[in-house]
Protein backbone atom coordinates (compact mmCIF):
# COMPACT_ATOMS: atom_id res chain seq x y z
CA UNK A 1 0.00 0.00 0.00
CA UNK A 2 1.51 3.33 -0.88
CA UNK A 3 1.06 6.06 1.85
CA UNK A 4 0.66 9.56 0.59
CA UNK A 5 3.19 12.30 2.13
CA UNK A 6 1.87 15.03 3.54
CA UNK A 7 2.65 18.42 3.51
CA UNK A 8 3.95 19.99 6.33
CA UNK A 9 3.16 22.93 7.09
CA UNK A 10 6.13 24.69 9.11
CA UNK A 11 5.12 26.59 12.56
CA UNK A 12 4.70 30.38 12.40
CA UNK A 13 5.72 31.61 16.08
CA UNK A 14 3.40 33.54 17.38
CA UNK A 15 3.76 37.64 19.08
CA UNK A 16 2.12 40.13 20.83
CA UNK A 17 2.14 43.87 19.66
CA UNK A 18 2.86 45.86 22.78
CA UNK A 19 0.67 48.85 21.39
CA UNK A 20 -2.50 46.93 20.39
CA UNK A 21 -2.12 43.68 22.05
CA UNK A 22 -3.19 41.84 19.16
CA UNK A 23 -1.19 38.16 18.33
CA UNK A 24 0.30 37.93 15.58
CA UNK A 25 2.84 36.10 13.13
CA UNK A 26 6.51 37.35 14.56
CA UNK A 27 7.36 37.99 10.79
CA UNK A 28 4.98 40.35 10.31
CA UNK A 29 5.64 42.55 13.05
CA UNK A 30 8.78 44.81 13.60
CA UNK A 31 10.96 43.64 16.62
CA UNK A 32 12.83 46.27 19.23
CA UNK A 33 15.63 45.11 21.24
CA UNK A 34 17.21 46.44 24.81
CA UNK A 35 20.66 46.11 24.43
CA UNK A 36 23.75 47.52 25.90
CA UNK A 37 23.49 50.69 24.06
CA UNK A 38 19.79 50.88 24.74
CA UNK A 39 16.59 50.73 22.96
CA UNK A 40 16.80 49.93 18.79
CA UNK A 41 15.37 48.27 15.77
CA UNK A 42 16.48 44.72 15.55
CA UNK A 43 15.67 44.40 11.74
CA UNK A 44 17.04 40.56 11.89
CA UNK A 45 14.85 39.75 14.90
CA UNK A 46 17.86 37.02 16.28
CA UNK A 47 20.25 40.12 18.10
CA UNK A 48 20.66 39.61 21.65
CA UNK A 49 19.12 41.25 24.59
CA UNK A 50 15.34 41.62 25.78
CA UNK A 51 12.43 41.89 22.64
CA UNK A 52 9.35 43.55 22.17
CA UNK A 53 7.28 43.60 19.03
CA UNK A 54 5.58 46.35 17.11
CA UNK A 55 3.22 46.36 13.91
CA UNK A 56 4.54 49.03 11.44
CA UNK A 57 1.81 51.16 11.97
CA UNK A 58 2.33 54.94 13.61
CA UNK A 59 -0.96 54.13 16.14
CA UNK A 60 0.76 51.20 17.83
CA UNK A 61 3.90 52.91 18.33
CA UNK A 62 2.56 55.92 19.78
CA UNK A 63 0.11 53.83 22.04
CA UNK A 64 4.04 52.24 23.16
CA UNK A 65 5.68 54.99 23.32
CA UNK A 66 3.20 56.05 26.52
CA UNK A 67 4.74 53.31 28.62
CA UNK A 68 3.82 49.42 27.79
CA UNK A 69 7.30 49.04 25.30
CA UNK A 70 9.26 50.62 28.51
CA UNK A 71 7.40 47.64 30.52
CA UNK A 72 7.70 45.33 27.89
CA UNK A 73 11.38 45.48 27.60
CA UNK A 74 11.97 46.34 31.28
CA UNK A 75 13.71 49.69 31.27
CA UNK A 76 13.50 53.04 31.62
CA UNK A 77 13.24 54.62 28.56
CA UNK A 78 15.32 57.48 27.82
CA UNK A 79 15.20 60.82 26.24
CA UNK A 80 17.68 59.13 23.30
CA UNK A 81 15.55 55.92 23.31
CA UNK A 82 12.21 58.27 22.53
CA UNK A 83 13.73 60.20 20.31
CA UNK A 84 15.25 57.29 18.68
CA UNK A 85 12.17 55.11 17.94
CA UNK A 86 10.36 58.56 17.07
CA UNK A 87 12.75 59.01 14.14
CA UNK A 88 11.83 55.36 12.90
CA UNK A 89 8.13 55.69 13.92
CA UNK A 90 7.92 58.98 11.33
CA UNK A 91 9.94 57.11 8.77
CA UNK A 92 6.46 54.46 8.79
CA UNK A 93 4.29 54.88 6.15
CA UNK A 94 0.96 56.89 6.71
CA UNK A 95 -1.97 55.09 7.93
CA UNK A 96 -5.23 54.41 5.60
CA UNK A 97 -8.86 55.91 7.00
CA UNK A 98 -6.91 57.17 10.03
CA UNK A 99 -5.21 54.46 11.76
């Protein structure tokens, strides 16, 4: 008898955004690390230090900004940080019907 192969289909971790709290694919959300030079984009998602995870839209990452990335990554987020991930939030394409 001649058993069929199946398909596998390969597992898609799973995230939450820190600004909407909705779960997600990790690919298709934007990962921040805490490193030793503080908070920036990890765009390979493997660096080392403490993750958080952001959809590419401005309305997450200003719902973030107010606090749940700090707790999310468990820092203190400083004045470089903010002005840091405000530089790549404005560099994110506009939102359609307003967010």
């Amino acid at each position: 008898m001649v058993q069929k192969k199946r398909k596998l289909k390969k597992h898609q971790p799973l995230r939450t955004c820190v600004g909407c709290r909705q779960v997600i694919a990790k690919v298709e959300l934007m990962r921040l690390v805490r490193g030793q030079n503080g908070i920036a984009y990890d765009k390979t998602g493997k660096a080392d230090g403490r993750g958080a995870y952001l959809h590419n839209k401005r309305s997450c990452w200003k719902k973030a900004l107010k606090g749940s990335l700090a707790k999310a990554l468990q820092t203190e987020m400083t004045e470089k940080d903010r002005n840091n991930l405000i530089q790549i939030m404005a560099s994110l394409p506009e939102e359609e019907n307003g967010g």
